[in-house]
PDB file of N, CA and C in Angstrom:
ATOM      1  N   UNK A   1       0.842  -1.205   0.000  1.00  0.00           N
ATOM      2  CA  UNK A   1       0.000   0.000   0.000  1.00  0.00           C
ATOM      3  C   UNK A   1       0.876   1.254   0.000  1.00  0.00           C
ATOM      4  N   UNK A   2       1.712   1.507   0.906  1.00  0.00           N
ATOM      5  CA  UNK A   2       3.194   2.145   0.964  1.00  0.00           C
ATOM      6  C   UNK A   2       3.635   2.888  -0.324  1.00  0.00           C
ATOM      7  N   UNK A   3       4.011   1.455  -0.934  1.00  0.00           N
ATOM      8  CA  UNK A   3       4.673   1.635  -2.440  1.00  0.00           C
ATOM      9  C   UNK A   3       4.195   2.451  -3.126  1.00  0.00           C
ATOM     10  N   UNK A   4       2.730   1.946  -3.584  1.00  0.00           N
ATOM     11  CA  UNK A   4       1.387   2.480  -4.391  1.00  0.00           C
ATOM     12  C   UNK A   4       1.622   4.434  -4.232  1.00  0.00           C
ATOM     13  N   UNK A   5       1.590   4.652  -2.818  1.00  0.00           N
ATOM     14  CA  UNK A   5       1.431   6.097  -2.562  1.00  0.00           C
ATOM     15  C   UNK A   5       2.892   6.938  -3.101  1.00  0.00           C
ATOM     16  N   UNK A   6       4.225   5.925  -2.728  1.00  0.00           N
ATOM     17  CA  UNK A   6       5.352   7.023  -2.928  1.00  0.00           C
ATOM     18  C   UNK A   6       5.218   6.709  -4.520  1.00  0.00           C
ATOM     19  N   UNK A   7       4.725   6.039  -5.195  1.00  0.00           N
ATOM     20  CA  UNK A   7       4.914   5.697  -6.694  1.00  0.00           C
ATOM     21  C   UNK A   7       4.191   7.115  -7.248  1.00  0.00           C
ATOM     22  N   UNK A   8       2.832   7.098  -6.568  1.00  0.00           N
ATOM     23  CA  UNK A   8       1.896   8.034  -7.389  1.00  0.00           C
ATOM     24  C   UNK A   8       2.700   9.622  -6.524  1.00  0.00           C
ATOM     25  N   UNK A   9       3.142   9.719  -6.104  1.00  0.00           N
ATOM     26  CA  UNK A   9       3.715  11.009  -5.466  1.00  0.00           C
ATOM     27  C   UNK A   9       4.942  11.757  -6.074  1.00  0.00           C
ATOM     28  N   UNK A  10       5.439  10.400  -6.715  1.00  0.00           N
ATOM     29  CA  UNK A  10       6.902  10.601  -7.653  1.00  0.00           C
ATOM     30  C   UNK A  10       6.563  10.933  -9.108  1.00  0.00           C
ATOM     31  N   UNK A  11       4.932  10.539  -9.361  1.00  0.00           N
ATOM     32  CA  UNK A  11       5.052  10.824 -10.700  1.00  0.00           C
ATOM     33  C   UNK A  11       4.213  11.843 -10.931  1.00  0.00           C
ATOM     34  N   UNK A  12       3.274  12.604  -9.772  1.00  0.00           N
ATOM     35  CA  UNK A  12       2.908  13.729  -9.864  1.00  0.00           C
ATOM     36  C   UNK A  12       3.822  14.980  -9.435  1.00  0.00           C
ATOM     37  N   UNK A  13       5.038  14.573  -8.794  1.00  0.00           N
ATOM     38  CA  UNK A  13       6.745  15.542  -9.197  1.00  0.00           C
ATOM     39  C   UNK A  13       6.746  15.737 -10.506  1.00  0.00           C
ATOM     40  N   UNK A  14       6.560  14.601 -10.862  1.00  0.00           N
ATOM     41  CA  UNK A  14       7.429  14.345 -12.666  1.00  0.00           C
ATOM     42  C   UNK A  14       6.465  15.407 -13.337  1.00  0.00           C
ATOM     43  N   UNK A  15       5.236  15.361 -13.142  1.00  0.00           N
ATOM     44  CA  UNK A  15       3.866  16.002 -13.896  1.00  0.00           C
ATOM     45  C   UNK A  15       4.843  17.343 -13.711  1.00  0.00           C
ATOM     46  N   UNK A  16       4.286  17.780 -12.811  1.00  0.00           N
ATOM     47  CA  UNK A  16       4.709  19.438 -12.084  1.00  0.00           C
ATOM     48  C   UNK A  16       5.589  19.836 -12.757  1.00  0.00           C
ATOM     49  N   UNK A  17       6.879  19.295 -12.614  1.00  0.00           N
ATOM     50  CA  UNK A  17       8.654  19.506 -13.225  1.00  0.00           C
ATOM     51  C   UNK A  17       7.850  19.525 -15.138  1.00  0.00           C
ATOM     52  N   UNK A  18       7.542  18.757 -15.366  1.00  0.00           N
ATOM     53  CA  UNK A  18       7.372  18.460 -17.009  1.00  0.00           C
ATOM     54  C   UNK A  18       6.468  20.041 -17.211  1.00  0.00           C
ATOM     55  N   UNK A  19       5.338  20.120 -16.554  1.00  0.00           N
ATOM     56  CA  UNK A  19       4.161  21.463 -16.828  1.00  0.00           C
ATOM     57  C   UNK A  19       5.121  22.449 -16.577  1.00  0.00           C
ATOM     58  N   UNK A  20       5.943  22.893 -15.382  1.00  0.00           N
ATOM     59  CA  UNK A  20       6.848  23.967 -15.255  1.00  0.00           C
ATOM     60  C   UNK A  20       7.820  24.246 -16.711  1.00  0.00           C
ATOM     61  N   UNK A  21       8.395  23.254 -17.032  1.00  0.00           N
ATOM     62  CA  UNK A  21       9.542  23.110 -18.137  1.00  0.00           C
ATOM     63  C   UNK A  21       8.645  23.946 -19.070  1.00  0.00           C
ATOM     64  N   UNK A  22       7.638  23.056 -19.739  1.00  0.00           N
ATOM     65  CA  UNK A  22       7.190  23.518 -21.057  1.00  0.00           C
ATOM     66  C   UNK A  22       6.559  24.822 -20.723  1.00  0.00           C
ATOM     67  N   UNK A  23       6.320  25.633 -19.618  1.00  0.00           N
ATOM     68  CA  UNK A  23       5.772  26.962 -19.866  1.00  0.00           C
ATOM     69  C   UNK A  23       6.986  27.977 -19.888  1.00  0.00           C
ATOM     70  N   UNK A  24       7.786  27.151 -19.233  1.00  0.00           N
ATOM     71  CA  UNK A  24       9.084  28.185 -19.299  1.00  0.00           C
ATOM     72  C   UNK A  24       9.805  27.864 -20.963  1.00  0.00           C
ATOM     73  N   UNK A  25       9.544  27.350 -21.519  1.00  0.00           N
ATOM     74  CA  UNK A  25       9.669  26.987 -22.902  1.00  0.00           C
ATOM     75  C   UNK A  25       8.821  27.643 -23.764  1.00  0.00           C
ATOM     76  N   UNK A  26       7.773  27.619 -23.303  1.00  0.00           N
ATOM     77  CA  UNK A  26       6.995  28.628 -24.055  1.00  0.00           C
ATOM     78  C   UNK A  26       6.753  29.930 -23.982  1.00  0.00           C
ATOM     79  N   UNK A  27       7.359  30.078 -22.987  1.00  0.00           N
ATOM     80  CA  UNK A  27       7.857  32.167 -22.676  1.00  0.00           C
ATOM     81  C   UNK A  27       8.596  32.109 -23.270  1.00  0.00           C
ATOM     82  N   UNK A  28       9.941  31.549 -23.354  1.00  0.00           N
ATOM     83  CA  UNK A  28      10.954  31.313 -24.161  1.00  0.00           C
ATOM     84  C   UNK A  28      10.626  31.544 -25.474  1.00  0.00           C
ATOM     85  N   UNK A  29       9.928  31.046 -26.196  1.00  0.00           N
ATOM     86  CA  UNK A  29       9.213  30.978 -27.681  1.00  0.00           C
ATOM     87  C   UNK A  29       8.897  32.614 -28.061  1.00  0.00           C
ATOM     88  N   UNK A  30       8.027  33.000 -26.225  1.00  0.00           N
ATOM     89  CA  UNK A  30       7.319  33.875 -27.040  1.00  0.00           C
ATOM     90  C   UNK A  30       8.324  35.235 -26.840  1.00  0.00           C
ATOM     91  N   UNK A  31       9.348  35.649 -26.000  1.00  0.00           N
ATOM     92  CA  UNK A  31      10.215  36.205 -26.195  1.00  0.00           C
ATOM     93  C   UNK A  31      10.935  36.349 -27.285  1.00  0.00           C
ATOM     94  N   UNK A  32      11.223  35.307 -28.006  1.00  0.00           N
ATOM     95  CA  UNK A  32      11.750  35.248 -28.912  1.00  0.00           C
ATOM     96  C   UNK A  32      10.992  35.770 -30.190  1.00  0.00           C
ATOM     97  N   UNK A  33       9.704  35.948 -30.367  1.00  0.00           N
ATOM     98  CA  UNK A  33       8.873  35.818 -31.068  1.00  0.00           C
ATOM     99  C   UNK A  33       9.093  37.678 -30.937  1.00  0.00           C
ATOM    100  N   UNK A  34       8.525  38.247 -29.639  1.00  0.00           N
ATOM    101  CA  UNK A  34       8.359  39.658 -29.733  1.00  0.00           C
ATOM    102  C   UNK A  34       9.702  40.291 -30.167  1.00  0.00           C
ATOM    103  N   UNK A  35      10.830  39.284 -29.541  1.00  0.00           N
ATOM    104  CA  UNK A  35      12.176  40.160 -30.553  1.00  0.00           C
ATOM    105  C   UNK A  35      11.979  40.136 -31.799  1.00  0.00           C
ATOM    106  N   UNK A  36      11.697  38.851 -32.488  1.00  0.00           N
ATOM    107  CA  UNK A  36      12.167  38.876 -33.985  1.00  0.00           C
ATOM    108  C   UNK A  36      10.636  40.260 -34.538  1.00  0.00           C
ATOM    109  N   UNK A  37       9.759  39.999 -33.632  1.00  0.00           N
ATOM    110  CA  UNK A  37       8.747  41.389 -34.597  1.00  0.00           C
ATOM    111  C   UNK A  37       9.435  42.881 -34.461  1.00  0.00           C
ATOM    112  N   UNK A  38       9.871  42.832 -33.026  1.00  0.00           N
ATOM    113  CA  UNK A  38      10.503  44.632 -33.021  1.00  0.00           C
ATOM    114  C   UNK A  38      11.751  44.407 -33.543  1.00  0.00           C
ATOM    115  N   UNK A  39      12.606  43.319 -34.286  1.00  0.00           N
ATOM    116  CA  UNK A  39      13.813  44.039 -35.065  1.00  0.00           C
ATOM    117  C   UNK A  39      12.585  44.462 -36.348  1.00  0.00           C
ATOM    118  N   UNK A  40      12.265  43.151 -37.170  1.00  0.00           N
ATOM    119  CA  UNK A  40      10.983  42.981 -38.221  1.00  0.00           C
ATOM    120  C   UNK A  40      10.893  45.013 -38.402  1.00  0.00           C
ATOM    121  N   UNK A  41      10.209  45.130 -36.978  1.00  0.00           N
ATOM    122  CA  UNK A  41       9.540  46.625 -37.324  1.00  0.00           C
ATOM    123  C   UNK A  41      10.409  47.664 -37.342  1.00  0.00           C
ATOM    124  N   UNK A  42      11.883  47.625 -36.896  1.00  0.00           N
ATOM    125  CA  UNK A  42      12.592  48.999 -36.835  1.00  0.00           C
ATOM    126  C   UNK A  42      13.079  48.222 -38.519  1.00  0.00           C
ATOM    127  N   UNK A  43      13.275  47.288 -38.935  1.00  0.00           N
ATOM    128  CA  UNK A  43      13.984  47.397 -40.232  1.00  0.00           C
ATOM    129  C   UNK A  43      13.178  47.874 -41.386  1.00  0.00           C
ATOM    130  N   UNK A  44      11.479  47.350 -41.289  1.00  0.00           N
ATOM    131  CA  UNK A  44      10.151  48.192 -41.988  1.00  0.00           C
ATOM    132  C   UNK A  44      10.836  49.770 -41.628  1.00  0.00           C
ATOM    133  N   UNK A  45      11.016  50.577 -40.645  1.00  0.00           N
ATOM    134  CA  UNK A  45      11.076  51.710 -40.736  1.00  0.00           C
ATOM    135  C   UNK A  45      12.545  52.330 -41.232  1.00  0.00           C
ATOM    136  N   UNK A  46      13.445  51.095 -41.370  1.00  0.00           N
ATOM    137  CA  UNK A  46      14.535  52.168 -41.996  1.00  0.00           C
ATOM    138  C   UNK A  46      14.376  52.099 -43.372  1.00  0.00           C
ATOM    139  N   UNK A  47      13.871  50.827 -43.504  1.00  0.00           N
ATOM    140  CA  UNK A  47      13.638  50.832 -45.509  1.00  0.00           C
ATOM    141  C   UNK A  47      12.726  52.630 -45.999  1.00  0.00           C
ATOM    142  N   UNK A  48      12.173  52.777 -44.629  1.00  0.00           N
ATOM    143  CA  UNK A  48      11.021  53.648 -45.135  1.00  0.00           C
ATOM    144  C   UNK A  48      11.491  55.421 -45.153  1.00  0.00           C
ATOM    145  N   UNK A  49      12.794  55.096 -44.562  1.00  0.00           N
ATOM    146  CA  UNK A  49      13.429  56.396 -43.955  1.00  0.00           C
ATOM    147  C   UNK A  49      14.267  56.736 -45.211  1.00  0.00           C
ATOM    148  N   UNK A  50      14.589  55.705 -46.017  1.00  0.00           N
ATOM    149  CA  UNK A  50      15.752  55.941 -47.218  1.00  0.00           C
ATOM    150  C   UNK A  50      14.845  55.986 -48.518  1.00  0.00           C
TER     151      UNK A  50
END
């Protein structure tokens, strides 16, 4: 009975750790995402300056 409980306790760690990872992965994404639009938009405005 013991077992059963530290088994299911170890793999709702694992859950947690796995859900934490991928959101910090997906800020990651989206950081990356708002850089590549504000270079994107200052280079739209130098084409527009020349």
């Amino acid at each position: 009975m013991r077992l059963g409980e530290e088994k299911r306790e170890e793999v709702a760690k694992e859950l947690r750790s796995a859900r934490k990872s991928d959101k910090e992965t997906e800020e990651r994404l989206e950081r990356k995402d708002r850089k590549r639009n504000r270079q994107k938009k200052h280079r739209e405005i130098k084409k527009m300056e020349t």
